[in-house]
C-alpha atoms as a PDB file:
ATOM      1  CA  UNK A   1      13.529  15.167  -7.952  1.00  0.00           C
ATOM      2  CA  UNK A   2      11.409  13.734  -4.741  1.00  0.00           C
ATOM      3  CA  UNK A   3       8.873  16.311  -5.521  1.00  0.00           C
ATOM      4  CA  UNK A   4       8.063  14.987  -9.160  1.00  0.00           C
ATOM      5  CA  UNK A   5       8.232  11.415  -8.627  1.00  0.00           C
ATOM      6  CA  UNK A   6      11.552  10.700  -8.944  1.00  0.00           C
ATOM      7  CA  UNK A   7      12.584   7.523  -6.760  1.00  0.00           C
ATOM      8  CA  UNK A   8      16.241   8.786  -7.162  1.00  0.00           C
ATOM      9  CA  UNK A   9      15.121  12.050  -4.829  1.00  0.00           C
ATOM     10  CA  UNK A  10      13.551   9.312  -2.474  1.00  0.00           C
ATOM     11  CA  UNK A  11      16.978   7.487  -2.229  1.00  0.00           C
ATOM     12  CA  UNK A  12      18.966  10.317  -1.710  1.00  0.00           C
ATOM     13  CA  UNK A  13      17.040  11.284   1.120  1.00  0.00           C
ATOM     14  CA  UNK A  14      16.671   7.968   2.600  1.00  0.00           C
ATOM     15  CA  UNK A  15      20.547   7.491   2.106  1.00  0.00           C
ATOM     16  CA  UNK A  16      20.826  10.351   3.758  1.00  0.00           C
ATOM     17  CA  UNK A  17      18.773  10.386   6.514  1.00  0.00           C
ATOM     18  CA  UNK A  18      17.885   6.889   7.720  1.00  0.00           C
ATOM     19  CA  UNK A  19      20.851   5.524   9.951  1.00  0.00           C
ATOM     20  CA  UNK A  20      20.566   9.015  12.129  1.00  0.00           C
ATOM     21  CA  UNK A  21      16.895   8.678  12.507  1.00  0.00           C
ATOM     22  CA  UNK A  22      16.754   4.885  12.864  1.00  0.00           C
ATOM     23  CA  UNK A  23      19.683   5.235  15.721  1.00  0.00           C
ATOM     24  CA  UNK A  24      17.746   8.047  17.551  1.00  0.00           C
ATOM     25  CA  UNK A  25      14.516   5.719  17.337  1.00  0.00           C
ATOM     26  CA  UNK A  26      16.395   2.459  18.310  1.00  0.00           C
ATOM     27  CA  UNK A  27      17.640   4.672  21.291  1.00  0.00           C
ATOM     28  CA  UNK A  28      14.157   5.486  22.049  1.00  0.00           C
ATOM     29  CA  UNK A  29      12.569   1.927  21.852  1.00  0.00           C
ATOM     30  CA  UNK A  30      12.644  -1.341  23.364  1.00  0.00           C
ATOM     31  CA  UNK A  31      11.511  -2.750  20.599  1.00  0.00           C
ATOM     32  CA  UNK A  32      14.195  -2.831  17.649  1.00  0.00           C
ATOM     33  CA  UNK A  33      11.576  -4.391  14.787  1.00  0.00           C
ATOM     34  CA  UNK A  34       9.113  -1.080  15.973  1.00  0.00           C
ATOM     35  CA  UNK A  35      12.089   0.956  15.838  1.00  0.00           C
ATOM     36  CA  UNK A  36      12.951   0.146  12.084  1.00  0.00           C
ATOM     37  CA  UNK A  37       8.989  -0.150  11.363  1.00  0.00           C
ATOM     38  CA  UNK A  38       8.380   3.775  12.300  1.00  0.00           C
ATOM     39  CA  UNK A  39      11.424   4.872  10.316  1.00  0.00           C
ATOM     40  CA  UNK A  40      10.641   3.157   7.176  1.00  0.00           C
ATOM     41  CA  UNK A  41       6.905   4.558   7.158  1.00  0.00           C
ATOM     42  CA  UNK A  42       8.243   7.785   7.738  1.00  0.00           C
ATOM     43  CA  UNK A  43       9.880   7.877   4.879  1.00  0.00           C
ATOM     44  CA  UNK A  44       6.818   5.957   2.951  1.00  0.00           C
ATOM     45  CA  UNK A  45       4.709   8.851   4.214  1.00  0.00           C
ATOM     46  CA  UNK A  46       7.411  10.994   2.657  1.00  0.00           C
ATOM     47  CA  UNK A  47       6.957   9.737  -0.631  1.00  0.00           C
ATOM     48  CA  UNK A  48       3.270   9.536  -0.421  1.00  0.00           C
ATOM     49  CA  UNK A  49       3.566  13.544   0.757  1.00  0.00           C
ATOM     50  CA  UNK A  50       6.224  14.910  -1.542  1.00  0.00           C
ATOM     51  CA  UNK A  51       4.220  17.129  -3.937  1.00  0.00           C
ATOM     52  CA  UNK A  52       2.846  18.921  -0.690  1.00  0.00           C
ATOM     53  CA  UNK A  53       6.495  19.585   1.160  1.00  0.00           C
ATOM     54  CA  UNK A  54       7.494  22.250  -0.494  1.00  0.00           C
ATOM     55  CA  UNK A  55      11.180  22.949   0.076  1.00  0.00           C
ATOM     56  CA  UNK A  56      13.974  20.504   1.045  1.00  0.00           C
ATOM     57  CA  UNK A  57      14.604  22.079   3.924  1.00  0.00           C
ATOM     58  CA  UNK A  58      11.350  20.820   5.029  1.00  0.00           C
ATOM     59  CA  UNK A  59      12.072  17.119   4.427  1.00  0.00           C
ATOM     60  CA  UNK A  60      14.064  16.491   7.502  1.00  0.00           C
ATOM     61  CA  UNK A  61      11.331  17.989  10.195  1.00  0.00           C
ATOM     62  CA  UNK A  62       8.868  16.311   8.597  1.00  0.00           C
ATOM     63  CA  UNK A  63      10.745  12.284   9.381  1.00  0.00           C
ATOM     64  CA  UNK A  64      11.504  13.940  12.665  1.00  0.00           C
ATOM     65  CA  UNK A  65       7.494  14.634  13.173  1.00  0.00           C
ATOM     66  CA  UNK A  66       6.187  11.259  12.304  1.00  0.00           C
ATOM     67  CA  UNK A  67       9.348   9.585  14.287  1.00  0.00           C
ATOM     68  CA  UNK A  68       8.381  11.789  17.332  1.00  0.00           C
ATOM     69  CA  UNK A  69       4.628  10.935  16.845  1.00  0.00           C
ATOM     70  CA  UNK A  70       5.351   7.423  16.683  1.00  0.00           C
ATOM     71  CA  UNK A  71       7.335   7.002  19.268  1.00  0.00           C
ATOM     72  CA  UNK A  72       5.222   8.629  21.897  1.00  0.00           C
ATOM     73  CA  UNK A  73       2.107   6.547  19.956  1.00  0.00           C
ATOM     74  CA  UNK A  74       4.362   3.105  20.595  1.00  0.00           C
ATOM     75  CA  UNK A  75       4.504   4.074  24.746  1.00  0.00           C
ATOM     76  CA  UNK A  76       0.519   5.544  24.844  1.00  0.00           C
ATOM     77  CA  UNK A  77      -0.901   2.036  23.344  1.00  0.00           C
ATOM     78  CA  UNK A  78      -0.205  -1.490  23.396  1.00  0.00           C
ATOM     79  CA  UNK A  79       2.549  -3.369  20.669  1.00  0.00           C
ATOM     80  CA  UNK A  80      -0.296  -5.155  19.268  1.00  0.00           C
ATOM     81  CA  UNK A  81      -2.345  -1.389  18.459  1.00  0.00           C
ATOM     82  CA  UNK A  82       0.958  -0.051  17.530  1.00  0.00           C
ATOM     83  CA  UNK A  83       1.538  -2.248  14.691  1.00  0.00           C
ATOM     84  CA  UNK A  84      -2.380  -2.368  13.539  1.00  0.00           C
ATOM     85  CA  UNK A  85      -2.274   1.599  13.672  1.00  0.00           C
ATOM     86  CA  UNK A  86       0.557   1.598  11.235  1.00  0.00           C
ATOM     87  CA  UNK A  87      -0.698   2.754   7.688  1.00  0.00           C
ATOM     88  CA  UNK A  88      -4.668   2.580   8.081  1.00  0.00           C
ATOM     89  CA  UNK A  89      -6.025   2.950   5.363  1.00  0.00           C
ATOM     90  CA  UNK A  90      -8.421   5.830   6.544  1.00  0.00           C
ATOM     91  CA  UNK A  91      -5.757   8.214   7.717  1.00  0.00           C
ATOM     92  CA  UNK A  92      -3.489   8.554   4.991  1.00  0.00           C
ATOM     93  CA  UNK A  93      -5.441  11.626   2.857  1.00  0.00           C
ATOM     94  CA  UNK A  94      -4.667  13.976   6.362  1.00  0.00           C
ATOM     95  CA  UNK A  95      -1.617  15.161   5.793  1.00  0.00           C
ATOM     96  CA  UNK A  96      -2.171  18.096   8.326  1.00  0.00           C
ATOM     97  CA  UNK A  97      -2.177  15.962  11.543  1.00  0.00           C
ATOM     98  CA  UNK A  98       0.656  13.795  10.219  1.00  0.00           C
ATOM     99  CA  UNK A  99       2.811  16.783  11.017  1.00  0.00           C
ATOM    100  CA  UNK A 100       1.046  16.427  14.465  1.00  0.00           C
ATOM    101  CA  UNK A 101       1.980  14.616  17.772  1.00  0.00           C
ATOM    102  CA  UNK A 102      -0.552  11.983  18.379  1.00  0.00           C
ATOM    103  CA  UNK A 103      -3.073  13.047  21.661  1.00  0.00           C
ATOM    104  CA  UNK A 104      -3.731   9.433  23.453  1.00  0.00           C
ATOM    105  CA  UNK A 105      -4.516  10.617  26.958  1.00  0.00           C
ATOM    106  CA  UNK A 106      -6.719   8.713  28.621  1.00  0.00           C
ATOM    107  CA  UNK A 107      -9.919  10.672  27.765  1.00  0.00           C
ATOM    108  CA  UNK A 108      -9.702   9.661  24.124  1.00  0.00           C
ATOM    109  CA  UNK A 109      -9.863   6.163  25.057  1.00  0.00           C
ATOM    110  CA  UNK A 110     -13.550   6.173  23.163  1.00  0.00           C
ATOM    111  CA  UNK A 111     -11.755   7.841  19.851  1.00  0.00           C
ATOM    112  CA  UNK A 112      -9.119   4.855  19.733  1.00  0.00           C
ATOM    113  CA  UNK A 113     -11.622   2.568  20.359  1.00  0.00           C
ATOM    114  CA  UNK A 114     -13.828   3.803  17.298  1.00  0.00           C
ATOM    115  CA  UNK A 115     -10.142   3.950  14.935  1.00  0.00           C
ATOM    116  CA  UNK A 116      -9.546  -0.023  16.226  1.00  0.00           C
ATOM    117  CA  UNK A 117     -12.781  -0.476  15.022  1.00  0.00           C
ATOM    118  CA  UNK A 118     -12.526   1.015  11.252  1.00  0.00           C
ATOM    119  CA  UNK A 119      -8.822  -0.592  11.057  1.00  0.00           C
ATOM    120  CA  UNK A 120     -10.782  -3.858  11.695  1.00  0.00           C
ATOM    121  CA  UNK A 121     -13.411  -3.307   8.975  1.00  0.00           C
ATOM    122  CA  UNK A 122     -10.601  -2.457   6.563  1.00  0.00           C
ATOM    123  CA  UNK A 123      -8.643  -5.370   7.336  1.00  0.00           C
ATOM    124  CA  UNK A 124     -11.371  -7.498   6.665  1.00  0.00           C
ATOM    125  CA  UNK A 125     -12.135  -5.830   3.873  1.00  0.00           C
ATOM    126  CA  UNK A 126      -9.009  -6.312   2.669  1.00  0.00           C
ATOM    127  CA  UNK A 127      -8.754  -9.937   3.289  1.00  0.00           C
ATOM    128  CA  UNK A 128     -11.880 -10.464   1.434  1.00  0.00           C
ATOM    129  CA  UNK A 129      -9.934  -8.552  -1.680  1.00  0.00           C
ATOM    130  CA  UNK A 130      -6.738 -10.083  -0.823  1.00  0.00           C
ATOM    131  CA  UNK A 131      -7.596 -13.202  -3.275  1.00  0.00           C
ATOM    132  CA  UNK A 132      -8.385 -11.412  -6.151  1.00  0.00           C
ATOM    133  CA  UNK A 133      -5.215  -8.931  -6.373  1.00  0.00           C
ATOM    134  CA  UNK A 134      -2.551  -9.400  -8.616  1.00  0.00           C
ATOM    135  CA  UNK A 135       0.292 -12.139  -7.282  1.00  0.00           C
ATOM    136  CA  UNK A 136       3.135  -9.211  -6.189  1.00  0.00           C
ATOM    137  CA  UNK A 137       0.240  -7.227  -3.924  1.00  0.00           C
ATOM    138  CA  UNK A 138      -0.843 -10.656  -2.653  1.00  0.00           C
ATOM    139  CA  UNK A 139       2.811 -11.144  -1.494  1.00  0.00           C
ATOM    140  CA  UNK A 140       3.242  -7.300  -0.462  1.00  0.00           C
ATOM    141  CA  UNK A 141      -0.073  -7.271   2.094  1.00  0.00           C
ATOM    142  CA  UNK A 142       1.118 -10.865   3.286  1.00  0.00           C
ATOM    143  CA  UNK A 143       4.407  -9.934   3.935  1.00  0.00           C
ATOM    144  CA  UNK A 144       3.627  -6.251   5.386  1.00  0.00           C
ATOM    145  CA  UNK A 145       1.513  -7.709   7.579  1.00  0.00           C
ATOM    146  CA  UNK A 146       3.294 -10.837   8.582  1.00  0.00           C
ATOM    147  CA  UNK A 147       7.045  -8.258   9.638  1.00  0.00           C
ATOM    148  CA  UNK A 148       5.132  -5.517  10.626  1.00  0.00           C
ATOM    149  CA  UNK A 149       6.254  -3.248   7.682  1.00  0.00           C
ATOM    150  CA  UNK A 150       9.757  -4.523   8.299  1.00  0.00           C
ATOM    151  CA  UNK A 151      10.918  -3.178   5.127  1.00  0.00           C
ATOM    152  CA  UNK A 152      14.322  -4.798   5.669  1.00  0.00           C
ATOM    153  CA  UNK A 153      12.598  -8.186   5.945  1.00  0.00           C
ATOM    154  CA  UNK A 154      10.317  -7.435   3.212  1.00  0.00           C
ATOM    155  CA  UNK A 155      12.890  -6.686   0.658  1.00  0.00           C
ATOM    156  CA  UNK A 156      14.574 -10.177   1.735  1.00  0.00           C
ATOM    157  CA  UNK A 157      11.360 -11.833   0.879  1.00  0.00           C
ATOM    158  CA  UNK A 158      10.939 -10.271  -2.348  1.00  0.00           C
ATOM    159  CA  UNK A 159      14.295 -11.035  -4.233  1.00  0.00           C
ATOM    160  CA  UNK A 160      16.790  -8.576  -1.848  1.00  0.00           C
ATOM    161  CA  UNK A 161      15.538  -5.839  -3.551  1.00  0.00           C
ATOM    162  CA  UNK A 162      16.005  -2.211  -1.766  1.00  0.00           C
ATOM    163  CA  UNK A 163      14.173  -0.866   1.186  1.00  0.00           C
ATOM    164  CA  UNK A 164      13.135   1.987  -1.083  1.00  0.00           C
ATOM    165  CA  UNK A 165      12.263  -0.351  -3.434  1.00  0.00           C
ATOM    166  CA  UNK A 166       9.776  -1.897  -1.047  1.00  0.00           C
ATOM    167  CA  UNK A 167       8.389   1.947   0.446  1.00  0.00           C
ATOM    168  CA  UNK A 168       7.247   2.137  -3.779  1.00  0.00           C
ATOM    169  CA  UNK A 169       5.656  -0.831  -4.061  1.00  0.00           C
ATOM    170  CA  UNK A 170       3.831  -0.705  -0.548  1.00  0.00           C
ATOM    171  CA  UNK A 171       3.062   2.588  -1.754  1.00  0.00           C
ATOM    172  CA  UNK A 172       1.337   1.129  -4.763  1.00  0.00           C
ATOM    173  CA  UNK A 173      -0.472  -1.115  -3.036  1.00  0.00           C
ATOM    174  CA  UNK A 174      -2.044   1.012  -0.545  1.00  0.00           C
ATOM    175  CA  UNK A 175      -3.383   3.111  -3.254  1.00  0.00           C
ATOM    176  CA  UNK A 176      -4.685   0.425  -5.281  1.00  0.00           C
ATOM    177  CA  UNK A 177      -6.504  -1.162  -1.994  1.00  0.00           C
ATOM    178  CA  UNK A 178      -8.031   2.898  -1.512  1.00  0.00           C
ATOM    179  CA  UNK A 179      -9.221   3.186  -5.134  1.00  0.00           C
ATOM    180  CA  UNK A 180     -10.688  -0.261  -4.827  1.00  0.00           C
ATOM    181  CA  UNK A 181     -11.862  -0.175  -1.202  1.00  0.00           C
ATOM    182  CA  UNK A 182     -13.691   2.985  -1.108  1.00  0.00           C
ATOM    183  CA  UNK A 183     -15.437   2.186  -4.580  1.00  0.00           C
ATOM    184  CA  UNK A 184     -18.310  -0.704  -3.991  1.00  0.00           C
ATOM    185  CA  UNK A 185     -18.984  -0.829  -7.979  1.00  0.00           C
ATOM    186  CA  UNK A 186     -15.332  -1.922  -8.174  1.00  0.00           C
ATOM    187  CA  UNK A 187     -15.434  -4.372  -6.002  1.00  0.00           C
ATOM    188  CA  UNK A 188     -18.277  -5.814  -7.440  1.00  0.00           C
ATOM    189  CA  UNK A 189     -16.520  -5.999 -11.242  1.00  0.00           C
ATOM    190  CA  UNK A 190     -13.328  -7.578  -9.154  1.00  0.00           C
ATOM    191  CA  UNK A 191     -15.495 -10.463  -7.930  1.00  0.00           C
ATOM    192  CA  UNK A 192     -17.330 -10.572 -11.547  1.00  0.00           C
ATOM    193  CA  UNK A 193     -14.153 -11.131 -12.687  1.00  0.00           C
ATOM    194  CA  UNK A 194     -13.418 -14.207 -10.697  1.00  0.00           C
ATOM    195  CA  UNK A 195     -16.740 -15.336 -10.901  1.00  0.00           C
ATOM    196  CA  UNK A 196     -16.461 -15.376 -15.194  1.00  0.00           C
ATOM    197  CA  UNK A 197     -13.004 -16.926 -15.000  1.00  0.00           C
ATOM    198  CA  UNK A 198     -14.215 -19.933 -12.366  1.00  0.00           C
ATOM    199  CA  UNK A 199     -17.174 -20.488 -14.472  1.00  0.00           C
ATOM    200  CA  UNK A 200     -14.713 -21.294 -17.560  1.00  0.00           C
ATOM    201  CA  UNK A 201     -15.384 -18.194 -19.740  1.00  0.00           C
ATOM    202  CA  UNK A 202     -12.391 -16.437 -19.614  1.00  0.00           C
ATOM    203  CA  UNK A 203      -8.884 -18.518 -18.590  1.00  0.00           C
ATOM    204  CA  UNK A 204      -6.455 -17.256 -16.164  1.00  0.00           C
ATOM    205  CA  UNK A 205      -4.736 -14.810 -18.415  1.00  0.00           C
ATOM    206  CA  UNK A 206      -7.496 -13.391 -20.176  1.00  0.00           C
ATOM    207  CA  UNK A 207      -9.259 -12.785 -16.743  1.00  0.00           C
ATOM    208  CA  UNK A 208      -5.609 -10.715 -15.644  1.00  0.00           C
ATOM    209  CA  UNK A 209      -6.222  -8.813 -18.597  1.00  0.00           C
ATOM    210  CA  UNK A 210      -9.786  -7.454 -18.448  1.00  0.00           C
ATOM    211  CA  UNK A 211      -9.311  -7.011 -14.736  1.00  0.00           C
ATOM    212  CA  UNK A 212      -5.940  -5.078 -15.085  1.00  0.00           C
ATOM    213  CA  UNK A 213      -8.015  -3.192 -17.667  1.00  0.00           C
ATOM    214  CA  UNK A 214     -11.270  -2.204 -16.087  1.00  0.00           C
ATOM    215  CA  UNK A 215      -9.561  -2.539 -12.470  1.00  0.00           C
ATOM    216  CA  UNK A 216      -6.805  -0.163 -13.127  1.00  0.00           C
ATOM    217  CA  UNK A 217      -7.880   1.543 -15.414  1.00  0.00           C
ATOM    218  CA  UNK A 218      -4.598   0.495 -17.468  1.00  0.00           C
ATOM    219  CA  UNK A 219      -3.698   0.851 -21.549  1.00  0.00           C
ATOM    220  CA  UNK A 220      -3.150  -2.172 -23.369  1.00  0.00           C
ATOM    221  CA  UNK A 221       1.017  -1.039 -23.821  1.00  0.00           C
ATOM    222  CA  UNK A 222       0.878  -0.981 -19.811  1.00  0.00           C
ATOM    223  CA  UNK A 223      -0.922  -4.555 -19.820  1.00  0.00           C
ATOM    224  CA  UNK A 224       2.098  -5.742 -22.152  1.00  0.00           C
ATOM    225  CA  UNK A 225       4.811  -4.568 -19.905  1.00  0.00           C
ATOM    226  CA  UNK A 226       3.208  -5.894 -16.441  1.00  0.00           C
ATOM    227  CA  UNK A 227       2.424  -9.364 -17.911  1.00  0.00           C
ATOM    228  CA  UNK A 228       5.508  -9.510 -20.323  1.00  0.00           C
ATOM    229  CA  UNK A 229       3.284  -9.901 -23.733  1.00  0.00           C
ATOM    230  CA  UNK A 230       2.726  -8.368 -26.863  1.00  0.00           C
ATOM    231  CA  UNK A 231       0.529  -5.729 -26.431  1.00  0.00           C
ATOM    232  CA  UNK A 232      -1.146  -6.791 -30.149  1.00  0.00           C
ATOM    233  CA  UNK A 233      -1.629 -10.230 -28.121  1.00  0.00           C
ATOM    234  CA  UNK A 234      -2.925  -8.649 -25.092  1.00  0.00           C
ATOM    235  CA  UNK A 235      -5.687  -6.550 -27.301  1.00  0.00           C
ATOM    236  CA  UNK A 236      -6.612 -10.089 -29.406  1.00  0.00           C
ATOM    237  CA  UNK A 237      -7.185 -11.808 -25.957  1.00  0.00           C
ATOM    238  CA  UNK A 238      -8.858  -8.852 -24.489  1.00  0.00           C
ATOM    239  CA  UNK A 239     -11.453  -8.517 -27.530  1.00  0.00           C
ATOM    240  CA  UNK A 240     -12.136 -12.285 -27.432  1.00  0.00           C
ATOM    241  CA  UNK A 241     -12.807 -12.376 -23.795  1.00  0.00           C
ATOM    242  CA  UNK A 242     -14.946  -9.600 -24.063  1.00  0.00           C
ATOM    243  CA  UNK A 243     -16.564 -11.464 -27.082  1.00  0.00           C
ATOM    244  CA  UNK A 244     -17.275 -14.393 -24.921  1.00  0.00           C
ATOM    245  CA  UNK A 245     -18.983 -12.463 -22.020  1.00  0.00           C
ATOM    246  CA  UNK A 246     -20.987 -10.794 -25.086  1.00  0.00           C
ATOM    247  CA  UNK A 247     -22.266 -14.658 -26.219  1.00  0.00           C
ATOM    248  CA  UNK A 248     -22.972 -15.751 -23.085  1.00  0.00           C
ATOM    249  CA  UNK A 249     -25.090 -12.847 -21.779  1.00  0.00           C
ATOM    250  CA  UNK A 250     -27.411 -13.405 -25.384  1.00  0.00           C
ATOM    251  CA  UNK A 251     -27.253 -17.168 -24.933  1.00  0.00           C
ATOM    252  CA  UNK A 252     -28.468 -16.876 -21.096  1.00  0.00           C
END
């Protein structure tokens, strides 16, 4: 189930597994937030991983191996590193050395230096996106990076929903924040967007619309169900929006 998708394999697993590895790690640490922080991206990782781990047998060594990583990562560098390394956005494509102990010796002082520096170009990168996301992955980043990717907190904040729950929808984010990040034309039709709908073309739901659609890349039946509307409604608004930008480009 894991392996295609299902977020009933991810529950079982987590179910299964978390309590042991969160104990071992709480053993481990000092630090009881940075405890619960590396065992819920472990198992975020997991998801984000499962077409490429092959058997079930192989789920359980491969929590172990990021816990292990991590917690040798958390004694190598300071707390304030720790929590910035957590989920860059550059490293999550190499799923090879996530299976890998981290090497922070003192001659690679140079190589953490350059990743602090890329983690700080994406994070301001993403706060100059942040704005323009929809509402939920406004709250998501904010709250991810507010707790530390406390998923317990997190799912507090966001109704008392489950710490799964929260691993999927962090999940989501970081993938939308990739496909929009490493993409400069798509950044550029993001801040169109905001641009048309502050000038008055478009209002605020129109401008959710088009963006969801050209964005995301998402069908008007999709658009329906993630803004609770007729989809017939969400077409009419998107065709008169588009109308509008149409007149005003011929009237400029």
């Amino acid at each position: 189930m894991l392996q295609h998708g299902e977020e009933r394999g991810l529950s079982f697993f987590y179910k299964r597994f978390f309590s042991a590895l969160l104990k071992r790690t709480t053993n481990s640490l000092p630090d009881k937030c940075a405890a619960e922080s590396i065992v819920q991206e472990a198992f975020l990782r997991l998801w984000i991983f499962r077409q490429k781990i092959a058997h079930a047998d192989d789920i359980l060594p491969f929590l172990q191996a990021q816990v292990s990583a991590a917690i040798k990562s958390f004694y190598c560098i300071t707390q304030n590193r720790f929590h910035r390394s957590l989920l860059r956005l550059d490293d999550s494509g190499h799923y090879k050395e996530l299976l890998q102990c981290y090497d922070l010796e003192e001659d690679n002082v140079t190589n953490i230096e350059y990743s602090e520096q890329l983690a700080k170009q994406n994070m301001e990168k993403v706060m100059a996106l942040l704005p323009h996301l929809p509402k939920e992955q406004q709250l998501i980043i904010g709250f991810c990076l507010k707790y530390s990717f406390n998923y317990e907190r997190i799912a507090y904040y966001l109704g008392g929903i489950s710490d799964y729950e929260v691993c999927l929808k962090i999940e989501k984010t970081i993938e939308l924040l990739k496909t929009i990040l490493n993409n400069d034309s798509k950044i550029a039709t993001v801040n169109k967007m905001q641009h048309i709908a502050t000038q008055g073309l478009f209002d605020e739901t129109q401008a959710e619309i088009f963006r969801m659609r050209y964005e995301l890349q998402l069908s008007f039946e999709e658009i329906s169900i993630a803004l609770k509307m007729n989809a017939a409604v969400v077409k009419k608004l998107f065709v008169n929006a588009h109308a509008q930008i149409k007149k005003s480009k011929q009237t400029a």
